[in-house]
PDB file of N, CA and C in Angstrom:
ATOM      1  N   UNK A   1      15.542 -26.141  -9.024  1.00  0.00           N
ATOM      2  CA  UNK A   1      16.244 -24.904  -9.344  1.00  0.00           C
ATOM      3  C   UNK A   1      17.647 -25.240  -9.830  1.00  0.00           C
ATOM      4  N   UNK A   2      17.836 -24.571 -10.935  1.00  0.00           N
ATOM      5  CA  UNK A   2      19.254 -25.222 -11.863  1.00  0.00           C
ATOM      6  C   UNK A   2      20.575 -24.026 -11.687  1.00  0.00           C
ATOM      7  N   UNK A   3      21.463 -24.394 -11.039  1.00  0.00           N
ATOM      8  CA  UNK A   3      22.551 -23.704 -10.365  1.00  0.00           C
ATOM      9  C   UNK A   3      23.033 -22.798 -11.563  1.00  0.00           C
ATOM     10  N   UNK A   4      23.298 -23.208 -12.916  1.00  0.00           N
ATOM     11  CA  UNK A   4      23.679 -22.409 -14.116  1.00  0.00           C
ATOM     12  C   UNK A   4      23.024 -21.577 -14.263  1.00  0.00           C
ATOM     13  N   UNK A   5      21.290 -21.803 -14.586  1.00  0.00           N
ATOM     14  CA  UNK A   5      21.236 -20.490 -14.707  1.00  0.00           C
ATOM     15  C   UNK A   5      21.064 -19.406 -13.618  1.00  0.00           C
ATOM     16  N   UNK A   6      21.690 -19.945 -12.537  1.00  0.00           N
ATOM     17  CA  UNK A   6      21.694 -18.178 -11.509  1.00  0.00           C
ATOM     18  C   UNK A   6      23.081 -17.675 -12.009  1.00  0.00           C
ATOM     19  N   UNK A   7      24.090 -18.704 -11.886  1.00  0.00           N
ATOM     20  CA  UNK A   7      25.098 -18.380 -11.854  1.00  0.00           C
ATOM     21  C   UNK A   7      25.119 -17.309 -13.491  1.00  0.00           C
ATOM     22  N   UNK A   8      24.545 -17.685 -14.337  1.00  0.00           N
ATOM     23  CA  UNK A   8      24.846 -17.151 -15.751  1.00  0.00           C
ATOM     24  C   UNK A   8      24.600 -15.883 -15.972  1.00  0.00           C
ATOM     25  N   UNK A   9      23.290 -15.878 -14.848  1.00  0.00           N
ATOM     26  CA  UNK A   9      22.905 -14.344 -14.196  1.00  0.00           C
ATOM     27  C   UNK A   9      23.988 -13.337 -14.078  1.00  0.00           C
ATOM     28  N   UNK A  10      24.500 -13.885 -13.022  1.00  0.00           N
ATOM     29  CA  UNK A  10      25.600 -13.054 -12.491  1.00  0.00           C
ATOM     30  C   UNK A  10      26.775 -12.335 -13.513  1.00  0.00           C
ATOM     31  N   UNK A  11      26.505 -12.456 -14.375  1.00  0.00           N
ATOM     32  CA  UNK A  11      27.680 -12.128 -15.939  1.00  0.00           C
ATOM     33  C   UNK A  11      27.722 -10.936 -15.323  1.00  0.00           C
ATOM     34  N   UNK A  12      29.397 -10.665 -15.698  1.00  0.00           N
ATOM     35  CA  UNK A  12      29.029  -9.005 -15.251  1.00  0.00           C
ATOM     36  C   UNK A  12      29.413  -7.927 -16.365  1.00  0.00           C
ATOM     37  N   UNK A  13      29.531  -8.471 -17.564  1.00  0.00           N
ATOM     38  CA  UNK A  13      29.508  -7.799 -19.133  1.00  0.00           C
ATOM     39  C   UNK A  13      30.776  -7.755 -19.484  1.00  0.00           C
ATOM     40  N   UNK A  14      31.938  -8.529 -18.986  1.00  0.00           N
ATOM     41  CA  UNK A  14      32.713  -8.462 -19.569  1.00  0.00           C
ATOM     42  C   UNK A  14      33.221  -9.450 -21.452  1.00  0.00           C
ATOM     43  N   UNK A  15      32.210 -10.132 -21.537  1.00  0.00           N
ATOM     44  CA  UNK A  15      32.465 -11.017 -22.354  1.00  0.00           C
ATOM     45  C   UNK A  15      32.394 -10.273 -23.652  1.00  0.00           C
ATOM     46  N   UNK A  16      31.633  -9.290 -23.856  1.00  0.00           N
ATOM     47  CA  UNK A  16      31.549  -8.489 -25.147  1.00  0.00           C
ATOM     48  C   UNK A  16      32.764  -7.626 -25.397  1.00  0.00           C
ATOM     49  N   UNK A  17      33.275  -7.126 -23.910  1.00  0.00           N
ATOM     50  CA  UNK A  17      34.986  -6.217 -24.602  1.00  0.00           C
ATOM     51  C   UNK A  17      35.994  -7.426 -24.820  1.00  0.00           C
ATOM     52  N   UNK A  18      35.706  -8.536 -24.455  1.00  0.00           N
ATOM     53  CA  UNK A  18      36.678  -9.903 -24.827  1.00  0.00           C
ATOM     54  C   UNK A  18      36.605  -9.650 -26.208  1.00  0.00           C
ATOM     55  N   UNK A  19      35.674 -10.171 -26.556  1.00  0.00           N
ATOM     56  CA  UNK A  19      35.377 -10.326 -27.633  1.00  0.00           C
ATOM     57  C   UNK A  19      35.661  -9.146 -28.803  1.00  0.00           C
ATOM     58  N   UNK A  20      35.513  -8.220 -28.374  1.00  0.00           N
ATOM     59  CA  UNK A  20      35.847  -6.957 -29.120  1.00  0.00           C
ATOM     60  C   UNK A  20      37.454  -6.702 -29.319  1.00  0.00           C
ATOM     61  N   UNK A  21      38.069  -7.118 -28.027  1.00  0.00           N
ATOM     62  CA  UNK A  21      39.731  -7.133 -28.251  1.00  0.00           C
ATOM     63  C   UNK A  21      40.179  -7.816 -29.177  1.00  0.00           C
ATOM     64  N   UNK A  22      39.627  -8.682 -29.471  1.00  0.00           N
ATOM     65  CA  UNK A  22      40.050  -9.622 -30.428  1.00  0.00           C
ATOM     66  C   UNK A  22      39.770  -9.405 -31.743  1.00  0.00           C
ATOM     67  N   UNK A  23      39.202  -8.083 -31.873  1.00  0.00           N
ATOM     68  CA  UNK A  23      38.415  -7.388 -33.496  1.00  0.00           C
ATOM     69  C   UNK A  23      39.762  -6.225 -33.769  1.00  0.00           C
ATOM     70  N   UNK A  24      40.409  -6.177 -32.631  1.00  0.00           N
ATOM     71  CA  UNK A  24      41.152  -4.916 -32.681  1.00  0.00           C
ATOM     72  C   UNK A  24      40.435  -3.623 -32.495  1.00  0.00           C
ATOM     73  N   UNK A  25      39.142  -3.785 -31.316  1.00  0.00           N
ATOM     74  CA  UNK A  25      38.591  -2.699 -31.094  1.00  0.00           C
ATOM     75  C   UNK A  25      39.529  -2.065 -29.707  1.00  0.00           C
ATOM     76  N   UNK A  26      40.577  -0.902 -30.088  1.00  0.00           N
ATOM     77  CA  UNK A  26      41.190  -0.417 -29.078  1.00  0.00           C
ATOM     78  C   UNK A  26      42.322  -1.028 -28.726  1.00  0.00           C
ATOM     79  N   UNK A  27      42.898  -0.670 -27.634  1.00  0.00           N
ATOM     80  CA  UNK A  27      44.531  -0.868 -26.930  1.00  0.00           C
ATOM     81  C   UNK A  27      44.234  -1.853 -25.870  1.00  0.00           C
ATOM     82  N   UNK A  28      45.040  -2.142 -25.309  1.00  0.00           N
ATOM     83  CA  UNK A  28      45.071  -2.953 -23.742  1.00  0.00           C
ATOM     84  C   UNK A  28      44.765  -2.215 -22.978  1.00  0.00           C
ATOM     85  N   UNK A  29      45.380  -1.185 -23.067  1.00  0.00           N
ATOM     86  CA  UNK A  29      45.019  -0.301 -21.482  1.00  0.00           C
ATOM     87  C   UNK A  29      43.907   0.527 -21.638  1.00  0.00           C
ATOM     88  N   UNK A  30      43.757   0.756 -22.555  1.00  0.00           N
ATOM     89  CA  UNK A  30      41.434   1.565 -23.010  1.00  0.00           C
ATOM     90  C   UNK A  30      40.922   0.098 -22.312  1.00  0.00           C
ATOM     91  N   UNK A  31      41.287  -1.129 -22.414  1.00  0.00           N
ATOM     92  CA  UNK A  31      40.378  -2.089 -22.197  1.00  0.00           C
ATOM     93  C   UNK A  31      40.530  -2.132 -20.799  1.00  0.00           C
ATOM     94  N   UNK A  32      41.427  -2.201 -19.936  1.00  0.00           N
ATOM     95  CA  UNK A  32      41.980  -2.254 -18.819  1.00  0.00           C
ATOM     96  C   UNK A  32      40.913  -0.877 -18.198  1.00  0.00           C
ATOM     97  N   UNK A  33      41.414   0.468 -18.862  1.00  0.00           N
ATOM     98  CA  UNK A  33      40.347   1.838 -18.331  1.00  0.00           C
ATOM     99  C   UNK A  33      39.115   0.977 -17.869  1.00  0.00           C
ATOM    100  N   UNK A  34      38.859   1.033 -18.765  1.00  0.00           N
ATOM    101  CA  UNK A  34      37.229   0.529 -18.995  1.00  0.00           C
ATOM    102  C   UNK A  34      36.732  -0.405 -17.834  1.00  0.00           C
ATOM    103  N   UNK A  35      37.804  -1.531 -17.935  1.00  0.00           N
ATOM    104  CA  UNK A  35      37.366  -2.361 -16.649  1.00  0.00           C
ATOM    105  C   UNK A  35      37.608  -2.464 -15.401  1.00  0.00           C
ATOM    106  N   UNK A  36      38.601  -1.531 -15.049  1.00  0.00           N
ATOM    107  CA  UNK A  36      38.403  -0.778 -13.823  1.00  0.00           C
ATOM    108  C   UNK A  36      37.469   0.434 -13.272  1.00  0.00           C
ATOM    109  N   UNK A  37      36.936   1.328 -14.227  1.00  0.00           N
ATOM    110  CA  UNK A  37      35.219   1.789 -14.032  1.00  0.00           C
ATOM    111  C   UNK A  37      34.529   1.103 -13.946  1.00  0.00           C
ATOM    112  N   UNK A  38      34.599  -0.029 -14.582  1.00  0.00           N
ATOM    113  CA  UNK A  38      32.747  -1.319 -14.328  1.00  0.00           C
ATOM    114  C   UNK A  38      33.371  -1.397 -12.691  1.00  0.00           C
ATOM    115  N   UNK A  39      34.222  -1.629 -12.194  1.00  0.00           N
ATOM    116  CA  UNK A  39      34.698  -2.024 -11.291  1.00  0.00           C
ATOM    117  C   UNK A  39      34.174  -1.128 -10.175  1.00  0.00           C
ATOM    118  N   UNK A  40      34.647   0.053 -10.131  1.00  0.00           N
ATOM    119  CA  UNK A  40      34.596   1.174  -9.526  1.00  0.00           C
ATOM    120  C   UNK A  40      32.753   1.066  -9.319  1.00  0.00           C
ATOM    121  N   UNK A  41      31.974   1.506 -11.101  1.00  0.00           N
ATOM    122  CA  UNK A  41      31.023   1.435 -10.668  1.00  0.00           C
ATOM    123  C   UNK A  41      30.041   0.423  -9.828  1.00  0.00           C
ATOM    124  N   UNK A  42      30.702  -1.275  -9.734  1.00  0.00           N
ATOM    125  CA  UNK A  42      30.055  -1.963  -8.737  1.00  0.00           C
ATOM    126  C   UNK A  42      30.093  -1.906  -7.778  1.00  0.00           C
ATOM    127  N   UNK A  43      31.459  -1.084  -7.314  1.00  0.00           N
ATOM    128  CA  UNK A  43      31.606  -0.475  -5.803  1.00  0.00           C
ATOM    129  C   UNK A  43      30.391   0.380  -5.564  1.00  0.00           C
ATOM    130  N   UNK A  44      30.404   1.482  -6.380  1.00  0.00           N
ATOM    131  CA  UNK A  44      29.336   2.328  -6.072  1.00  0.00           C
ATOM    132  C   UNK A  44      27.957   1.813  -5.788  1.00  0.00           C
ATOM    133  N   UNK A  45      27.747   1.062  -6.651  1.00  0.00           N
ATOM    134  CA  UNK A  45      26.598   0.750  -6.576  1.00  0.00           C
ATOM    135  C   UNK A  45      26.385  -0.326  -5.516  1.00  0.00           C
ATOM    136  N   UNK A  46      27.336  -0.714  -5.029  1.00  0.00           N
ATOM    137  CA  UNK A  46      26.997  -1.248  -3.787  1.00  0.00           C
ATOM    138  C   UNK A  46      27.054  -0.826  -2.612  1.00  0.00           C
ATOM    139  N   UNK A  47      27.590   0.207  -2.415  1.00  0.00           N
ATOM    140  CA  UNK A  47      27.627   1.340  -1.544  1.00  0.00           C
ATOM    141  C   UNK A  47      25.723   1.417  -1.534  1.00  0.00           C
ATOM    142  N   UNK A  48      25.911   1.868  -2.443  1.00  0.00           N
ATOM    143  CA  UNK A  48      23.906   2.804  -2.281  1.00  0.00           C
ATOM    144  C   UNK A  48      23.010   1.661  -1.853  1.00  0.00           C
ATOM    145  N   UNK A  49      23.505   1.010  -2.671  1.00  0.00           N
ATOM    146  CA  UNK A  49      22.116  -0.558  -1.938  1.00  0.00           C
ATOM    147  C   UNK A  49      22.243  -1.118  -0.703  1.00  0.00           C
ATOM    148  N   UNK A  50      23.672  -0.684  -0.237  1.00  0.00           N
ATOM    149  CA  UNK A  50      23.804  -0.968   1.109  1.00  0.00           C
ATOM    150  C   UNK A  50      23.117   0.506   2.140  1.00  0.00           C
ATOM    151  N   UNK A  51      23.146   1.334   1.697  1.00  0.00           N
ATOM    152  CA  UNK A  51      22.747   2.683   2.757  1.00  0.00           C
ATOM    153  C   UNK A  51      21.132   2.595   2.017  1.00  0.00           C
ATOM    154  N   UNK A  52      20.614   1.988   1.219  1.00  0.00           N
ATOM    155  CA  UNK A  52      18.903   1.549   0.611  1.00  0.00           C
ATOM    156  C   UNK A  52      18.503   0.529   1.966  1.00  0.00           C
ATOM    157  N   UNK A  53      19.286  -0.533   2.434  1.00  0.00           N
ATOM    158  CA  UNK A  53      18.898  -1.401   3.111  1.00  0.00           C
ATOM    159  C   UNK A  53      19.147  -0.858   4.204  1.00  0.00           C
ATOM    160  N   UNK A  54      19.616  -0.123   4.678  1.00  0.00           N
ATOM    161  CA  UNK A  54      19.747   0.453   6.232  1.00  0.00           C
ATOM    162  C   UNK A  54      18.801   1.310   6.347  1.00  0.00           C
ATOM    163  N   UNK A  55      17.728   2.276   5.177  1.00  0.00           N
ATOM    164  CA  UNK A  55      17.009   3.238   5.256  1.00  0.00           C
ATOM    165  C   UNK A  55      15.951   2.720   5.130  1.00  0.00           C
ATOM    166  N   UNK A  56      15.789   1.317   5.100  1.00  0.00           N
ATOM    167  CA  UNK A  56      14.443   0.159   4.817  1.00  0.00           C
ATOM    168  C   UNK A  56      13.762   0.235   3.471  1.00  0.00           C
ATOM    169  N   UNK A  57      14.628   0.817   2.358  1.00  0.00           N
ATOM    170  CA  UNK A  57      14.242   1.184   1.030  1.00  0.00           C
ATOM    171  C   UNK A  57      14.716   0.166  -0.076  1.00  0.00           C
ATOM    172  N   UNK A  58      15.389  -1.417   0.223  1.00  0.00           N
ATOM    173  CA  UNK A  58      15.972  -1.759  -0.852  1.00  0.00           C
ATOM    174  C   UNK A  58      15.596  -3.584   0.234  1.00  0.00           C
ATOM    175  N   UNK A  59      15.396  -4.412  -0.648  1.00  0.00           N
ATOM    176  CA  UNK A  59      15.661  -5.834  -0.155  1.00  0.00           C
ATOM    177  C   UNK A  59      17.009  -6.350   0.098  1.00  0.00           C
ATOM    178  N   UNK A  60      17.650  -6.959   1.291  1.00  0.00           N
ATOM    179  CA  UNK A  60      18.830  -7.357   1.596  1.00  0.00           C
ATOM    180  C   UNK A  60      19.400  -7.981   1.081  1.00  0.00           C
ATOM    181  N   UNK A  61      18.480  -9.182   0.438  1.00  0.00           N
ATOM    182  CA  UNK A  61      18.730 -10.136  -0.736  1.00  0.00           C
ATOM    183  C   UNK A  61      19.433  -9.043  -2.394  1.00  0.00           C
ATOM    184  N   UNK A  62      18.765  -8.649  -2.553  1.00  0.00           N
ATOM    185  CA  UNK A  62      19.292  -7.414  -3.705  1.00  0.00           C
ATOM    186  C   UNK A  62      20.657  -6.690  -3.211  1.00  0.00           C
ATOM    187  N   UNK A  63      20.594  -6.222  -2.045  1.00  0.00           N
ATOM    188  CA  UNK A  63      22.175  -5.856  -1.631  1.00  0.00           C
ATOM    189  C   UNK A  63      23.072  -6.310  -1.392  1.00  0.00           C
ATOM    190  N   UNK A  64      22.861  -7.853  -1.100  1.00  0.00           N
ATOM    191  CA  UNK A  64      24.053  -9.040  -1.286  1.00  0.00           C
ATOM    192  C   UNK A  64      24.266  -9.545  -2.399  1.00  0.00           C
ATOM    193  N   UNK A  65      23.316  -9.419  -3.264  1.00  0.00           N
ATOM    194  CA  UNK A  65      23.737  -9.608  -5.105  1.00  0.00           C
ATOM    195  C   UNK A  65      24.961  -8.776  -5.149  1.00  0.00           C
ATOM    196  N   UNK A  66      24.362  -7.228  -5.138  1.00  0.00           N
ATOM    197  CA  UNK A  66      25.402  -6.349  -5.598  1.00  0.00           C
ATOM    198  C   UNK A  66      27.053  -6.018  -4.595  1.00  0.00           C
ATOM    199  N   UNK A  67      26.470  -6.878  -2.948  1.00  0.00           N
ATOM    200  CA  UNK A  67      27.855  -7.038  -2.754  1.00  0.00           C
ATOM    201  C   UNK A  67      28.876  -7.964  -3.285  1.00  0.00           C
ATOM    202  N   UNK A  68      28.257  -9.016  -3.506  1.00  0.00           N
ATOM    203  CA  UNK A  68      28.993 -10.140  -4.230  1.00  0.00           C
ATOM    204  C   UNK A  68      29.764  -9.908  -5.922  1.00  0.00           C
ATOM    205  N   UNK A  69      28.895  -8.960  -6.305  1.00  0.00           N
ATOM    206  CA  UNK A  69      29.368  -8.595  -7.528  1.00  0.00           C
ATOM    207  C   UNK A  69      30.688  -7.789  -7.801  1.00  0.00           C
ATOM    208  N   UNK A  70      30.436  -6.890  -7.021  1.00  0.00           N
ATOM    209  CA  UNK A  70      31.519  -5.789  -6.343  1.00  0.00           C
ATOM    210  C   UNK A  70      32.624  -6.326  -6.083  1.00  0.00           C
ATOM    211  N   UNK A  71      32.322  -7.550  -5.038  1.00  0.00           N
ATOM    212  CA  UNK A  71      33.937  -8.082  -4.657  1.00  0.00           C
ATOM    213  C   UNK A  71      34.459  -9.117  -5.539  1.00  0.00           C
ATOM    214  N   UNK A  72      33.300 -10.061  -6.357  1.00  0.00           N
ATOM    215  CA  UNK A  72      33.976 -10.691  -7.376  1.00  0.00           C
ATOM    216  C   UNK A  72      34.860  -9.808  -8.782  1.00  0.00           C
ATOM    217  N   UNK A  73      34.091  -8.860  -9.289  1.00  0.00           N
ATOM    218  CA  UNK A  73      34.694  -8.181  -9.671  1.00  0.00           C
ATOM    219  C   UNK A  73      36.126  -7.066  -9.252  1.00  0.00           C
ATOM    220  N   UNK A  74      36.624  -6.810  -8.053  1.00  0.00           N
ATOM    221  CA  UNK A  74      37.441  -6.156  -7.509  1.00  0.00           C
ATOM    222  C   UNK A  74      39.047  -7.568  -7.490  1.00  0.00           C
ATOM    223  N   UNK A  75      38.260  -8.800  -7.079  1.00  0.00           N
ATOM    224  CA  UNK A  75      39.443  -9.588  -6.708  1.00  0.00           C
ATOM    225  C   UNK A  75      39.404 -10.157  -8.446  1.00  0.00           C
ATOM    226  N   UNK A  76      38.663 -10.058  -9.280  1.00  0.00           N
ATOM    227  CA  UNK A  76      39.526 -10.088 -10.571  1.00  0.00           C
ATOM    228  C   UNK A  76      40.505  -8.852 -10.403  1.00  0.00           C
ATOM    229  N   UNK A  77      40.132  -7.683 -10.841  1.00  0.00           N
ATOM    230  CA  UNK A  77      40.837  -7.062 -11.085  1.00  0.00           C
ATOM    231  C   UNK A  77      42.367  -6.929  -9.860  1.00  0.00           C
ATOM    232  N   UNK A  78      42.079  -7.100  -8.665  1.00  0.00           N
ATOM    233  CA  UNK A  78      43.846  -7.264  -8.236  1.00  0.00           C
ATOM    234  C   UNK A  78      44.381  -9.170  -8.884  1.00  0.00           C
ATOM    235  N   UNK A  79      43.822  -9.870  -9.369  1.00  0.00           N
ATOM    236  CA  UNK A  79      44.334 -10.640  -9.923  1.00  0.00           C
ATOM    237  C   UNK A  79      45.066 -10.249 -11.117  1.00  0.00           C
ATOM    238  N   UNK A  80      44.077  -9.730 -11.951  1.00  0.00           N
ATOM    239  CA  UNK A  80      44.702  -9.586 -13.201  1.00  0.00           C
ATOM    240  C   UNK A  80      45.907  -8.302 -12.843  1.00  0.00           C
ATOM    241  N   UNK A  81      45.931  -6.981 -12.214  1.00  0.00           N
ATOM    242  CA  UNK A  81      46.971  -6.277 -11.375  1.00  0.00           C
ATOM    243  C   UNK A  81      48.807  -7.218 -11.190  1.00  0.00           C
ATOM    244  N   UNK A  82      48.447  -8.457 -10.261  1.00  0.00           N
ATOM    245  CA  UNK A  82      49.173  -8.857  -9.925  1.00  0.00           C
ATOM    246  C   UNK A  82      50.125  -9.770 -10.914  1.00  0.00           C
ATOM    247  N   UNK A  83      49.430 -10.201 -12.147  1.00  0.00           N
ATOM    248  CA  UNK A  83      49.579 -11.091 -13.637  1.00  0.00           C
ATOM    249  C   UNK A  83      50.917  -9.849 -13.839  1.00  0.00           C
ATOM    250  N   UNK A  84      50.211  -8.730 -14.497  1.00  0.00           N
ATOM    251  CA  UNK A  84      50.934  -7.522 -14.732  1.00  0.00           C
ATOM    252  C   UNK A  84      52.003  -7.503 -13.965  1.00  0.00           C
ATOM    253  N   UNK A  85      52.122  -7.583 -12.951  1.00  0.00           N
ATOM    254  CA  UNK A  85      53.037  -7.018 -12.148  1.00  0.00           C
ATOM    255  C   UNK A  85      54.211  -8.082 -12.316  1.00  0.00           C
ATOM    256  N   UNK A  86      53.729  -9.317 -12.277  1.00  0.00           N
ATOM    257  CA  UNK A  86      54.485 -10.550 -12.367  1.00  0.00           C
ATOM    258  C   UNK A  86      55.284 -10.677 -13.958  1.00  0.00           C
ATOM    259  N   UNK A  87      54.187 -10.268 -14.840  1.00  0.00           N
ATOM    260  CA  UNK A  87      54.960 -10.220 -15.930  1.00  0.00           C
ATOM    261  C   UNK A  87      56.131  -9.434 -16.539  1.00  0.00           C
ATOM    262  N   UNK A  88      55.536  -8.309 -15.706  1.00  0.00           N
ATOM    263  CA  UNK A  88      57.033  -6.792 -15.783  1.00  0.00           C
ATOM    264  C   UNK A  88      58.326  -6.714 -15.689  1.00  0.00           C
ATOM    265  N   UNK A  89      57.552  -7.585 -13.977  1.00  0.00           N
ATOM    266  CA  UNK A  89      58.826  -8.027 -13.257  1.00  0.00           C
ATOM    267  C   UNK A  89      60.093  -9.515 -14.100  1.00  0.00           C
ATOM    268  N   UNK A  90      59.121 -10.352 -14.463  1.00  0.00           N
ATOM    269  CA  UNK A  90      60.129 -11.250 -15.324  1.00  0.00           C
ATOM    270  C   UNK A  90      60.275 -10.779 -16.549  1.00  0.00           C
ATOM    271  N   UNK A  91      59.972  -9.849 -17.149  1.00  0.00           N
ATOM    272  CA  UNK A  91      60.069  -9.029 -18.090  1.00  0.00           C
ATOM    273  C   UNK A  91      61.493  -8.623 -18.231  1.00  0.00           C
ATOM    274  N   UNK A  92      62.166  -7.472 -16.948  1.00  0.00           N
ATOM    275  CA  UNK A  92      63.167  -6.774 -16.261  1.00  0.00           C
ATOM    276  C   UNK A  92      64.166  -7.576 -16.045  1.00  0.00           C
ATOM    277  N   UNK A  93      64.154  -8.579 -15.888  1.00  0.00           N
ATOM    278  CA  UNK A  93      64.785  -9.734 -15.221  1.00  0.00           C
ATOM    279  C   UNK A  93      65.277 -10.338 -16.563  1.00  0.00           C
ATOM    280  N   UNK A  94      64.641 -10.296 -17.576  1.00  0.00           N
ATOM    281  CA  UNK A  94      65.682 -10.944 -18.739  1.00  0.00           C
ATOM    282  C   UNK A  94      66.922 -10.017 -19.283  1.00  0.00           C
ATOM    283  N   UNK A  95      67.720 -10.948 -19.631  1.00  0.00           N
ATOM    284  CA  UNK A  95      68.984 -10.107 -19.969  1.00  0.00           C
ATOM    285  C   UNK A  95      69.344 -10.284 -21.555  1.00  0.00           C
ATOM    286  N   UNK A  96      69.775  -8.701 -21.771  1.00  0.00           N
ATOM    287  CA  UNK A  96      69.607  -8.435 -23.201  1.00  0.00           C
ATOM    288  C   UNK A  96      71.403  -8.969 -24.091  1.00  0.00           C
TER     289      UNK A  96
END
């Protein structure tokens, strides 16, 4: 069993709005929108697969996919949050 392709599995679709930013499809922050709903929605959806596996309706294995997804995706996004924040801040800090 070859570790890449699970891992390659796990994509979680961000590579196509990469790619699209770079066409000049849209602003930073439409792209930013956007990827804080995928975000949101992996929460959700891990919410339900978790109350699926407590109602004996969903495999546990399947609800630890989608927890893992959820939180990999969440600690990007306070990463990339904190980039922002860092950049603002030395942003403010230069003198004109």
């Amino acid at each position: 069993m070859r570790i890449e392709n699970n891992i390659s599995s796990l994509s979680l679709g961000w590579e196509e709005e990469i790619s699209g930013l770079s066409r000049g499809a849209g602003g930073f922050g439409e792209y930013l929108n956007q990827a804080l709903q995928k975000v949101n929605k992996l929460q959700v959806e891990a919410d339900q697969m978790v109350e699926k596996v407590a109602q004996g309706e969903e495999d546990i294995h399947n609800a630890f996919i989608a927890l893992e997804k959820a939180d990999l995706a969440l600690g990007i996004a306070v990463q990339v949050r904190n980039k922002v924040v860092e950049a603002y801040q030395e942003i403010m800090r230069m003198q004109v």
